[in-house]
C-alpha atoms as a PDB file:
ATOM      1  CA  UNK A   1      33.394  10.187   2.873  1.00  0.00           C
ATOM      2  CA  UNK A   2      33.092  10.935  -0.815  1.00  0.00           C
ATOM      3  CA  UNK A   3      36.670  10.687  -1.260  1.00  0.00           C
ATOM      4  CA  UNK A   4      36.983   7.327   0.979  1.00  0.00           C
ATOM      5  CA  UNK A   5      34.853   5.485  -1.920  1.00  0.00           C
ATOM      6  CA  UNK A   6      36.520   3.820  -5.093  1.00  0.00           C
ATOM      7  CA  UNK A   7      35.168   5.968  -7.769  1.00  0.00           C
ATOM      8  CA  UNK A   8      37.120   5.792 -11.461  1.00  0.00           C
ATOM      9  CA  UNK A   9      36.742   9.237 -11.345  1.00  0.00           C
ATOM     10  CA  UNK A  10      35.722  11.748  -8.776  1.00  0.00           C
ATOM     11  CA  UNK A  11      35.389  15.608  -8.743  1.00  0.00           C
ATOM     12  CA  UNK A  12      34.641  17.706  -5.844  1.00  0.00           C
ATOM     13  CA  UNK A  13      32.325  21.213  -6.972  1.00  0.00           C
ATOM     14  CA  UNK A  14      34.325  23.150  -3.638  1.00  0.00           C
ATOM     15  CA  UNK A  15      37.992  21.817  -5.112  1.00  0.00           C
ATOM     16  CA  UNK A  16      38.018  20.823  -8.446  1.00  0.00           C
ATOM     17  CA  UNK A  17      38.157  24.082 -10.669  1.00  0.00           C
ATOM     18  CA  UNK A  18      36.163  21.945 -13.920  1.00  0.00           C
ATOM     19  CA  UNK A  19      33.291  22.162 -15.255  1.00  0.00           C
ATOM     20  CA  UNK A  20      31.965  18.989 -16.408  1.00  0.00           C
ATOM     21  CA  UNK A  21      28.413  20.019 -17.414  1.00  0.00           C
ATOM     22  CA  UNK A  22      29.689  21.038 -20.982  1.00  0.00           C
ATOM     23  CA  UNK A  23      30.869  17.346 -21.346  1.00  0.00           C
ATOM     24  CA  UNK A  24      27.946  16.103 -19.755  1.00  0.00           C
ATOM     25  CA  UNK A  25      25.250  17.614 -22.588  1.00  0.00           C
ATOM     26  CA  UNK A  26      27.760  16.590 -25.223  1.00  0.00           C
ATOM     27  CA  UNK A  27      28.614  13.231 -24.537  1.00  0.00           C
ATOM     28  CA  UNK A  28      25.193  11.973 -22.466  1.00  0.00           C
ATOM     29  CA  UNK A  29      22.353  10.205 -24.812  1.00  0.00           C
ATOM     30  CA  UNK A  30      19.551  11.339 -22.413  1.00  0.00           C
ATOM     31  CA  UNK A  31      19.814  14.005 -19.744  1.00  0.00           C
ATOM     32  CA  UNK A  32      17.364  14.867 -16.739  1.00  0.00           C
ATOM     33  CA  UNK A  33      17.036  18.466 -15.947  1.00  0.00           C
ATOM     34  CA  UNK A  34      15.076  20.152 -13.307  1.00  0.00           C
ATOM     35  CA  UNK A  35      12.266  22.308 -14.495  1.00  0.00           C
ATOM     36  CA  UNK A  36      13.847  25.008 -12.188  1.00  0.00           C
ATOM     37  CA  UNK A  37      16.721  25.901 -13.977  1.00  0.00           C
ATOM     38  CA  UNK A  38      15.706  27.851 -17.341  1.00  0.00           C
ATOM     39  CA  UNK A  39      19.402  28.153 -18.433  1.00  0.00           C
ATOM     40  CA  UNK A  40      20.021  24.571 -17.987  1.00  0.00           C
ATOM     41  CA  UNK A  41      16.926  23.449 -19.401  1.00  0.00           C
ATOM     42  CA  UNK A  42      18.287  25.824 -22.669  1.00  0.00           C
ATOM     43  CA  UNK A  43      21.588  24.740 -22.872  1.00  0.00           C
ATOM     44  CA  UNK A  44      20.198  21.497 -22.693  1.00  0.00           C
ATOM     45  CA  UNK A  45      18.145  22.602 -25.748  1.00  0.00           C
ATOM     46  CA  UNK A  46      20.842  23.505 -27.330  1.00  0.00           C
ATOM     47  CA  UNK A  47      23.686  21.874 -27.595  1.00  0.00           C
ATOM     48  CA  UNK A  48      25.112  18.225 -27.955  1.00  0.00           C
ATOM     49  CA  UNK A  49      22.902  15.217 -29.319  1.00  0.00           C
ATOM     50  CA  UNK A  50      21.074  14.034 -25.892  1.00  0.00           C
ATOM     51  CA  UNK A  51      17.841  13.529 -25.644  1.00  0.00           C
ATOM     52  CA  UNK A  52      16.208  15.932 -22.895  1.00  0.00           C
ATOM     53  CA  UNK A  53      13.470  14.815 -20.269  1.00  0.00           C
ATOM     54  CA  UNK A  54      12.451  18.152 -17.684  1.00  0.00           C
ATOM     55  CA  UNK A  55      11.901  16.956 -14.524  1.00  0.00           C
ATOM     56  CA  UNK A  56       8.974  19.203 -13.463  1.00  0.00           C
ATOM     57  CA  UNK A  57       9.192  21.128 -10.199  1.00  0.00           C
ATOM     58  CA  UNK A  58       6.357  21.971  -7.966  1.00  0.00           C
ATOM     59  CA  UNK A  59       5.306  25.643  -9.169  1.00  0.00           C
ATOM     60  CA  UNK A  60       4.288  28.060  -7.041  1.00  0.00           C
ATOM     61  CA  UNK A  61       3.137  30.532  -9.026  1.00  0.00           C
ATOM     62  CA  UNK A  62       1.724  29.313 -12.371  1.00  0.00           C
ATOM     63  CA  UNK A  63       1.621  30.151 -15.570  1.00  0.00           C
ATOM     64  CA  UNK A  64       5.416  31.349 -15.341  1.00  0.00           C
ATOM     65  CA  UNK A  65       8.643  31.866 -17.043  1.00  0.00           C
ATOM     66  CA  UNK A  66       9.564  28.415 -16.525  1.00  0.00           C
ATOM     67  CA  UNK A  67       6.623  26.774 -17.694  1.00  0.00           C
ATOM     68  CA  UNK A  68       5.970  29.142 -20.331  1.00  0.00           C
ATOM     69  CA  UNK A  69       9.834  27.929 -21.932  1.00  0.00           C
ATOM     70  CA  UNK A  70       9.421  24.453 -21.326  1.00  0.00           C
ATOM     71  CA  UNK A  71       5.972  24.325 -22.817  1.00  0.00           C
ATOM     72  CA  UNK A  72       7.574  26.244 -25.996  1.00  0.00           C
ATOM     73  CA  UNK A  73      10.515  23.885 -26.384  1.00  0.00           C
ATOM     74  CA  UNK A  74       8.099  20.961 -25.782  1.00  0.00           C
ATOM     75  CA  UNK A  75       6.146  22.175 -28.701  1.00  0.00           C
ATOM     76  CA  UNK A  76       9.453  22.234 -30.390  1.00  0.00           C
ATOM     77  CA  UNK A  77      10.083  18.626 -29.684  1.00  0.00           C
ATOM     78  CA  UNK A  78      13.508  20.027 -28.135  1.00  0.00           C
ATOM     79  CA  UNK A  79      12.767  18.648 -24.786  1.00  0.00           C
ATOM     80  CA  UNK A  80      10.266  15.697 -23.020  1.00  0.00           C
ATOM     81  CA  UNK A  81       8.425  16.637 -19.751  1.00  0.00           C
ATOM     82  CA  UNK A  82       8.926  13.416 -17.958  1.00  0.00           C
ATOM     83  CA  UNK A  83       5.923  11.622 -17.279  1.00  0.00           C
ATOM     84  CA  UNK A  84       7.313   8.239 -15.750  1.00  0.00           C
ATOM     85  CA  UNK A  85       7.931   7.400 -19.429  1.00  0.00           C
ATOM     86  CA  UNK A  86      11.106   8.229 -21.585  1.00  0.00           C
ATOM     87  CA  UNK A  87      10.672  10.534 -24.564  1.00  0.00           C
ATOM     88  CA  UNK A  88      12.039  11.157 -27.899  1.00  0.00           C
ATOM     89  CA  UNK A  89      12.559  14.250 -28.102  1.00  0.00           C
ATOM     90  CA  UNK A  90      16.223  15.558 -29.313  1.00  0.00           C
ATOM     91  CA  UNK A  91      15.530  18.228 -31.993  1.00  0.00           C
ATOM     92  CA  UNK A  92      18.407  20.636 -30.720  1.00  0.00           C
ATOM     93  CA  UNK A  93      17.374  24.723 -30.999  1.00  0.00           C
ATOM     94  CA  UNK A  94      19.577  26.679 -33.359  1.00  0.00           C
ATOM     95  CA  UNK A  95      19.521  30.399 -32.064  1.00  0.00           C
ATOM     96  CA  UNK A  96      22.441  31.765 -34.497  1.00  0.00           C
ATOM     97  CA  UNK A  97      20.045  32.448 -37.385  1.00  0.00           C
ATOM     98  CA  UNK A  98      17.430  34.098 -34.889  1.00  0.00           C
ATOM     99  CA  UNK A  99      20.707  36.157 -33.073  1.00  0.00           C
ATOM    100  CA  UNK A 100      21.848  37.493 -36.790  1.00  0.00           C
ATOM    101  CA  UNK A 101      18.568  38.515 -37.608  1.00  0.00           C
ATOM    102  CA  UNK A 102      17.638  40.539 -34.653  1.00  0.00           C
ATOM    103  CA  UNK A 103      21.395  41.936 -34.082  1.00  0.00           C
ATOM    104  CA  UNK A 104      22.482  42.147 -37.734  1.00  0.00           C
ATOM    105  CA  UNK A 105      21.489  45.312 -38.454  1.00  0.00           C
ATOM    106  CA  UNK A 106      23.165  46.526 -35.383  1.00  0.00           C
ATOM    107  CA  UNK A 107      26.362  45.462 -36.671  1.00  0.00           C
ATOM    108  CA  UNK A 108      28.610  47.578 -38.870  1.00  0.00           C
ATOM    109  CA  UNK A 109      27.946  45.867 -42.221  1.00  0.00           C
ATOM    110  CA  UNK A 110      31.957  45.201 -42.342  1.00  0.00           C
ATOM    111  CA  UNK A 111      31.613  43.200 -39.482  1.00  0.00           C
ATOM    112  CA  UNK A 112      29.106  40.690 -39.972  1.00  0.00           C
ATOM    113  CA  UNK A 113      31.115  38.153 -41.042  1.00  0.00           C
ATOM    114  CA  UNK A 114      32.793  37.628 -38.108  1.00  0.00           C
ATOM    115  CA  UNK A 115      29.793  37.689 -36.359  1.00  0.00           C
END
């Protein structure tokens, strides 16, 4: 049915071998993300320019890992727990910085450059 339609352009998950979430975060203005997805809602956080409203799922089991990230990037003004109104918040979380500090001095000192 899908491929019956008139789409510009069209990708099938089960055929199509690309990945188009990487252009989605870069090239979207505002993305919705499910609060059930901790790596989305990070990369998300992350990476490209977007604004980033969490769509919260029903919890089960609360406080958890979930909540506990979104409430910390929330704080961070990195992401916008949707609320039936549109947020602002697009500050995008550098973890480099935070990576070289913690794994630096695990790293020959030779070879932190390229790191």
């Amino acid at each position: 049915m899908i491929e019956s339609l008139p789409f510009d352009y069209r990708l099938i998950n089960s055929r199509d071998p690309y990945n188009p979430v990487p252009a989605f975060i870069q090239l979207c203005d505002r993305l919705f993300v499910t609060s059930d997805s901790a790596s989305m809602v990070s990369e998300c956080a992350s990476f490209g320019t977007a604004s980033v409203e969490i769509l919260m799922n029903r919890q089960t089991k609360t406080p958890n890992k979930f909540e506990e990230l979104i409430q910390g990037l929330e704080n961070l003004n990195a992401i916008h727990v949707f609320d039936g109104t549109l947020g602002s918040a697009n500050r995008k979380i550098d973890l480099s910085a935070l990576l070289n500090k913690k794994l630096g001095p695990l790293i020959n000192t030779n070879d932190r450059e390229s790191f």
